[in-house]
Protein backbone atom coordinates (compact mmCIF):
# COMPACT_ATOMS: atom_id res chain seq x y z
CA UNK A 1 -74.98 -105.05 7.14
CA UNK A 2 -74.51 -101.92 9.72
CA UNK A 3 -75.43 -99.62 6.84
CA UNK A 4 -78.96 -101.36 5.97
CA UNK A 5 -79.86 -100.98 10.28
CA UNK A 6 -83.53 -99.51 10.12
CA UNK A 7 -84.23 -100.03 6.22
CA UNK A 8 -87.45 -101.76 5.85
CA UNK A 9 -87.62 -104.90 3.82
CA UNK A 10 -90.68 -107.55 2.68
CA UNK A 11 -90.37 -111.01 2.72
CA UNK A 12 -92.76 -113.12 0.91
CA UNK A 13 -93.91 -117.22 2.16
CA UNK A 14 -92.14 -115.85 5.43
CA UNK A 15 -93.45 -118.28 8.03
CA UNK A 16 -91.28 -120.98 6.76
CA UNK A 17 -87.93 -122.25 5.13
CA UNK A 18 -85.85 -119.81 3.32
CA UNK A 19 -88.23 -117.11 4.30
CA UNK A 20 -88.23 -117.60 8.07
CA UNK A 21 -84.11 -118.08 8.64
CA UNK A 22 -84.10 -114.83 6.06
CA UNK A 23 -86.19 -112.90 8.37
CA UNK A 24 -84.63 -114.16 11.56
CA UNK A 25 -81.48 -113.05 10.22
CA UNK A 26 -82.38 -109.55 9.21
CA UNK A 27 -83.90 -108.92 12.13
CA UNK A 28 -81.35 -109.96 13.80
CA UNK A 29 -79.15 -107.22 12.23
CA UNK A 30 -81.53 -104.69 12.89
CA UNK A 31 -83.67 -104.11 10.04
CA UNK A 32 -87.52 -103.82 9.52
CA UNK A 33 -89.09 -106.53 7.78
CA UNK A 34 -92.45 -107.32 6.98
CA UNK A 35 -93.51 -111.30 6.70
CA UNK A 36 -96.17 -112.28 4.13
CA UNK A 37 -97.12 -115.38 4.44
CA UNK A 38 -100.78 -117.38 4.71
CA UNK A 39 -99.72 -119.11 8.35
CA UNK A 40 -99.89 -116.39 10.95
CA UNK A 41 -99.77 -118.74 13.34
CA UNK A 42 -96.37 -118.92 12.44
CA UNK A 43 -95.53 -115.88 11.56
CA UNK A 44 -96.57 -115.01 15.42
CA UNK A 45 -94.42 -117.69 16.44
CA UNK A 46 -91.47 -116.37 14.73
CA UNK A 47 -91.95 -112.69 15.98
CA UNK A 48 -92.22 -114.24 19.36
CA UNK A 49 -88.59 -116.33 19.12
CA UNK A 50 -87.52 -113.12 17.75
CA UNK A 51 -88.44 -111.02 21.06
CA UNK A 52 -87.12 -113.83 23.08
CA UNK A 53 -84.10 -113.33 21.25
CA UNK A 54 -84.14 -109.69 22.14
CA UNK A 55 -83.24 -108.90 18.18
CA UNK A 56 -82.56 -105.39 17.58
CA UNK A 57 -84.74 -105.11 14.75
CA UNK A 58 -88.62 -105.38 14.17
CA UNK A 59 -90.91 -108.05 12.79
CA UNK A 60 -94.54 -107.35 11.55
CA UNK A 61 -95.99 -110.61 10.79
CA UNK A 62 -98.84 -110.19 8.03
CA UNK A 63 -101.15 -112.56 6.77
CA UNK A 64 -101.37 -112.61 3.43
CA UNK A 65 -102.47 -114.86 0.60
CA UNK A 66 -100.08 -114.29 -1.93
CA UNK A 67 -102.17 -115.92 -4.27
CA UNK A 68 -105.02 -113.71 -3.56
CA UNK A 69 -104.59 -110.09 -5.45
CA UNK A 70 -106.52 -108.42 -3.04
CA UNK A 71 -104.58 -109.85 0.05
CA UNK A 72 -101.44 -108.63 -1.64
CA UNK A 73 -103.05 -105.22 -1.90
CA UNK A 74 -104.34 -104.71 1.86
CA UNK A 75 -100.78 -105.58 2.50
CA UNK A 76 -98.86 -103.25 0.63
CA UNK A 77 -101.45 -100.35 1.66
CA UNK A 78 -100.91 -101.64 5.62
CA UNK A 79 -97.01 -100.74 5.03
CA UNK A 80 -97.75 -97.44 3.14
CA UNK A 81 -99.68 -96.55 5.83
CA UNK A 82 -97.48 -97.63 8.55
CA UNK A 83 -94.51 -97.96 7.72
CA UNK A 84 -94.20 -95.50 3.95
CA UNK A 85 -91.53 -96.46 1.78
CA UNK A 86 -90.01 -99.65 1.13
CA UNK A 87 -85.86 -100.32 0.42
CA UNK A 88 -86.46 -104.47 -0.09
CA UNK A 89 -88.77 -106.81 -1.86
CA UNK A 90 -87.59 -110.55 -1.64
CA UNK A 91 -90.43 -112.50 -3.46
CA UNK A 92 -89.51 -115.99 -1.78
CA UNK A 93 -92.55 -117.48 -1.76
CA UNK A 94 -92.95 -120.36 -3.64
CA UNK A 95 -94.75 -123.91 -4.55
CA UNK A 96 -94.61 -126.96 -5.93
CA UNK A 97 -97.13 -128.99 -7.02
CA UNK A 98 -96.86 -132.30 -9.32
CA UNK A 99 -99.25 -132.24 -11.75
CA UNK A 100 -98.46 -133.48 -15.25
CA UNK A 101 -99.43 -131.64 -18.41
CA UNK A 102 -100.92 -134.55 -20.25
CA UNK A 103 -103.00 -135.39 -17.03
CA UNK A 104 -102.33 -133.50 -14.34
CA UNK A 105 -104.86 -130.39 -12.56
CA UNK A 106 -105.55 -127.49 -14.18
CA UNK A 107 -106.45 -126.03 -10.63
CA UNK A 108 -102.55 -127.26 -9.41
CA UNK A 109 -101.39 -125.34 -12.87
CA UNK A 110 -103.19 -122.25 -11.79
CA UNK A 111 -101.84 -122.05 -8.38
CA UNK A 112 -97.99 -123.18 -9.23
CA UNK A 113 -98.80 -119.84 -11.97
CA UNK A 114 -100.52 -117.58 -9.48
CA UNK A 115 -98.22 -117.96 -6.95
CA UNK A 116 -94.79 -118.33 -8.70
CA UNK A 117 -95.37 -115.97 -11.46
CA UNK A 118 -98.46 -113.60 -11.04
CA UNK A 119 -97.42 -112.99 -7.11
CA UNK A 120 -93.90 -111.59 -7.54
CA UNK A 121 -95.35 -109.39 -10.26
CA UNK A 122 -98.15 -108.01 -8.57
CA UNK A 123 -95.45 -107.68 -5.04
CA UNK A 124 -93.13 -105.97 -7.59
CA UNK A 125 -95.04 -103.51 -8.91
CA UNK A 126 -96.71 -102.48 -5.22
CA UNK A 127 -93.22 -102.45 -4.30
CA UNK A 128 -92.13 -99.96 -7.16
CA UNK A 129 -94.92 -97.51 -6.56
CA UNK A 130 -94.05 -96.72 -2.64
CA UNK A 131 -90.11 -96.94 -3.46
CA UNK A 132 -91.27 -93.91 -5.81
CA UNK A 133 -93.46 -92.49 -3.43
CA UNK A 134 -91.70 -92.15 -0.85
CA UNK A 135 -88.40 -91.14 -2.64
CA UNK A 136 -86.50 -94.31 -1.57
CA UNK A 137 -82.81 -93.73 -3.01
CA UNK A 138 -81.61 -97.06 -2.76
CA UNK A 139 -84.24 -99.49 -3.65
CA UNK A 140 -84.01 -103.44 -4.30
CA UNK A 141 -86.46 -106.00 -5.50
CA UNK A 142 -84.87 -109.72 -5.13
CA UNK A 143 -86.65 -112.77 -6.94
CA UNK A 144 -85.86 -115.88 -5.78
CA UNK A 145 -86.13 -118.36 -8.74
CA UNK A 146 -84.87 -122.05 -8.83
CA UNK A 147 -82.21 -123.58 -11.39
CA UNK A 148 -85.07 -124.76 -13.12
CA UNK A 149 -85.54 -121.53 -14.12
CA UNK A 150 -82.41 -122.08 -16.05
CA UNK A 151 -82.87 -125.62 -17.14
CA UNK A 152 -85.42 -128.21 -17.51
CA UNK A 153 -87.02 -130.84 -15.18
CA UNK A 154 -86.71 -134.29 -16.10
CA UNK A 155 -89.72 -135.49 -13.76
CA UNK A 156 -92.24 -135.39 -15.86
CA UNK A 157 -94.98 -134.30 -13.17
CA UNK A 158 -93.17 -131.14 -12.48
CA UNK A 159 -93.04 -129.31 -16.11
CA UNK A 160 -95.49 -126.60 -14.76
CA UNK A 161 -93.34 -125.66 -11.99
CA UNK A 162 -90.71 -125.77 -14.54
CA UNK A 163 -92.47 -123.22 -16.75
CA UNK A 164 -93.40 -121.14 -14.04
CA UNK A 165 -89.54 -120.58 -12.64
CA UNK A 166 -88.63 -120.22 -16.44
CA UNK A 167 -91.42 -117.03 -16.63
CA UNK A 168 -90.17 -115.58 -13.75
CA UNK A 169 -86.62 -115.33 -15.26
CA UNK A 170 -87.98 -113.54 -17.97
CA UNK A 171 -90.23 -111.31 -15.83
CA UNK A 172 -87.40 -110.24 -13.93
CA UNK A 173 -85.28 -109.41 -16.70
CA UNK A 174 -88.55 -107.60 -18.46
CA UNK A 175 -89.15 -105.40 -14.85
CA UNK A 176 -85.60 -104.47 -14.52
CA UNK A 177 -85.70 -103.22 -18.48
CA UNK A 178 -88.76 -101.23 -17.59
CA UNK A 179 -87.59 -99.81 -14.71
CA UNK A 180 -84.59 -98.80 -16.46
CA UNK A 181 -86.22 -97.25 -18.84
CA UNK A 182 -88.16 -95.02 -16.27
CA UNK A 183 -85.15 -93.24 -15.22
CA UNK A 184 -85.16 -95.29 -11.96
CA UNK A 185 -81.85 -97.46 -12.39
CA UNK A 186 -81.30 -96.84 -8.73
CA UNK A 187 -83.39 -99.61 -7.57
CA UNK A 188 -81.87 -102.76 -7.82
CA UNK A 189 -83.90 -106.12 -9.56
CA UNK A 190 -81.90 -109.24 -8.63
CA UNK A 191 -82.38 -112.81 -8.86
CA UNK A 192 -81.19 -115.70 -7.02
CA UNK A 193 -81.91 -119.39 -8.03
CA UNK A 194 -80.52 -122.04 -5.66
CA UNK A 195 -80.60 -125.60 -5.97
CA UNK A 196 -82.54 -128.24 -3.28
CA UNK A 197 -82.78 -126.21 -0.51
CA UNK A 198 -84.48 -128.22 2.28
CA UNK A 199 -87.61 -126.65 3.28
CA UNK A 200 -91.42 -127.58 3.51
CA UNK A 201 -91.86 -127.21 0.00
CA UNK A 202 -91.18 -131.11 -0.19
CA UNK A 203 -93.23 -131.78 1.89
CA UNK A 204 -96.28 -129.76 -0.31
CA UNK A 205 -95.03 -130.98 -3.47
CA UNK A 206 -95.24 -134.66 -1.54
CA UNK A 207 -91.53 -135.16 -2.19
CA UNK A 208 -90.53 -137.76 -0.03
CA UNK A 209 -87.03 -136.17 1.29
CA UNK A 210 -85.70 -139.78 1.96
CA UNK A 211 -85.06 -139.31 -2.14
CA UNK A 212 -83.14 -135.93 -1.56
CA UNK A 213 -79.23 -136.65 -1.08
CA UNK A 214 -78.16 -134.09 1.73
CA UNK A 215 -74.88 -134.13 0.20
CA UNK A 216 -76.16 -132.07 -2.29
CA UNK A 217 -78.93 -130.00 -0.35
CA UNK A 218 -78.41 -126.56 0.70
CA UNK A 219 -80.06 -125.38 3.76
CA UNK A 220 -82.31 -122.27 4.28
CA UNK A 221 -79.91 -120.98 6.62
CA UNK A 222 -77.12 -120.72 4.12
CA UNK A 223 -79.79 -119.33 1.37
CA UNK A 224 -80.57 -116.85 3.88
CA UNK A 225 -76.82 -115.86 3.89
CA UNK A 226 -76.65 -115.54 0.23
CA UNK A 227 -79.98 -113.47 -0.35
CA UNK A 228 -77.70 -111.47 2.53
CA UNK A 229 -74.84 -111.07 0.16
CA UNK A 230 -76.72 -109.79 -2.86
CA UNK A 231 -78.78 -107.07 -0.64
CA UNK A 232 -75.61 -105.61 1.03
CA UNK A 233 -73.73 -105.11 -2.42
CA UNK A 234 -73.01 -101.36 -2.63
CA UNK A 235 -75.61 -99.43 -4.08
CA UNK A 236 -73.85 -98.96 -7.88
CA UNK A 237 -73.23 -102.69 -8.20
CA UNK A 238 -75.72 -105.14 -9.42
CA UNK A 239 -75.95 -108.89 -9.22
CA UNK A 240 -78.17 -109.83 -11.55
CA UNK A 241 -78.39 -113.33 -11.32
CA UNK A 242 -77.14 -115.53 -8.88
CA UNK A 243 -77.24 -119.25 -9.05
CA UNK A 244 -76.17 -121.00 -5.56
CA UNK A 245 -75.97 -124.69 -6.17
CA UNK A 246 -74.02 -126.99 -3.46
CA UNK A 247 -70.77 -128.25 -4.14
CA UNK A 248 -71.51 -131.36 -6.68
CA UNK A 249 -74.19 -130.45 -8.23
CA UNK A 250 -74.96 -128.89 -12.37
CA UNK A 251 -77.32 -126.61 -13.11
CA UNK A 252 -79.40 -129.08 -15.53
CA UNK A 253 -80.03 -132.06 -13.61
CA UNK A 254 -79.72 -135.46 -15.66
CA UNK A 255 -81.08 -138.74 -15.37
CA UNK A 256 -79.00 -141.16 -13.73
């Protein structure tokens, strides 16, 4: 990691989970990063175990709604301003809601979309236009999907989620194939889909996590460590997809 000390990366749904230990551990290592995330609260708190901590890096806790377009925005223009280019995206954020199709909320649909599908594409593309700006060489946008963006649910409140994790595999594939074809196959477009990871999305989703086997349960530590992997790969090799279940587990997940 001693050659990414002092790049600058954004982590989206930062003030929790995945995004929190992610953020902890870049800092940590002495990188930049900028945390997105609706709780600044928490975000505040983390920057404050981080100084404790006496990390080498920096932490610039932003609040953000990521399911708010113009909140994404403001954000993106605060780092321009501040900070210029970008040389990491990692659109973490995330949600669950269960809401069936045949009777479930069409407000819980639109946020599950908004924030798992029309978020990292709107984070993306801000991302894309200051890597260009600013002439960043080495640039990387990392997605973090699920495995159920690579198979289907079989609870049948959670097919919207489903969808949404299957649209953002194909968004990812359709943004690296665009920025391909721009001439700009130096930056990087990545995604990782792990399996239970236990974080507060449970508790959102009002998962009980007594049902969760922790046998088979990855932490957010050891997400963070894989997220890790895949943005200190040297700059001509590309993971493109990365599925991190824990020992045990399959990819489709089948009714016992």
């Amino acid at each position: 990691m001693d050659h990414l000390r002092g790049h600058v990366a954004v982590v989206t749904g930062c003030s929790a989970g995945i995004g929190a230990a992610l953020a902890m551990k870049l800092v940590k290592a002495g990188i930049i990063v900028v945390g997105l995330a609706r709780r600044i609260i928490r975000l505040q708190e983390l920057k404050t175990a981080m100084e404790e901590n006496n990390m080498v890096g920096k932490f610039y806790p932003l609040e953000c709604d990521l399911t708010n377009e113009n909140d994404i925005l403001k954000a993106f223009k605060w780092i321009d301003d501040n900070l210029g280019g970008i040389h990491f995206l990692i659109n973490n954020a995330g949600i669950v809601r269960i809401s069936s199709i045949m009777g479930g909320s069409t407000d819980n649909w639109q946020e599950v979309i908004n924030c798992n599908v029309m978020a990292p594409a709107i984070c993306s593309k801000e991302a894309y236009k200051l890597m260009k700006k600013h002439d960043v060489i080495h640039g990387h946008i990392i997605q973090i999907n699920s495995i159920t963006g690579h198979s289907y649910s079989v609870n049948p409140g959670n097919k919207m989620y489903n969808a949404s994790k299957q649209a953002l595999r194909v968004l990812t594939e359709g943004l690296r194939h665009e920025i391909a074809a721009a001439g700009d196959g130096h930056i990087k477009v990545s995604s990782i889909s792990p399996g239970f990871v236990d974080t507060e999305i449970f508790d959102a989703a009002k998962i009980h996590k007594s049902k969760l086997n922790p046998s088979v349960t990855l932490s957010a530590e050891e997400m963070a460590d894989m997220i890790i992997f895949v943005m200190a790969t040297q700059p001509n090799i590309l993971i493109a997809e990365m599925i991190v279940l824990s020992r045990g587990r399959t990819i489709q997940t089948y009714p016992s």
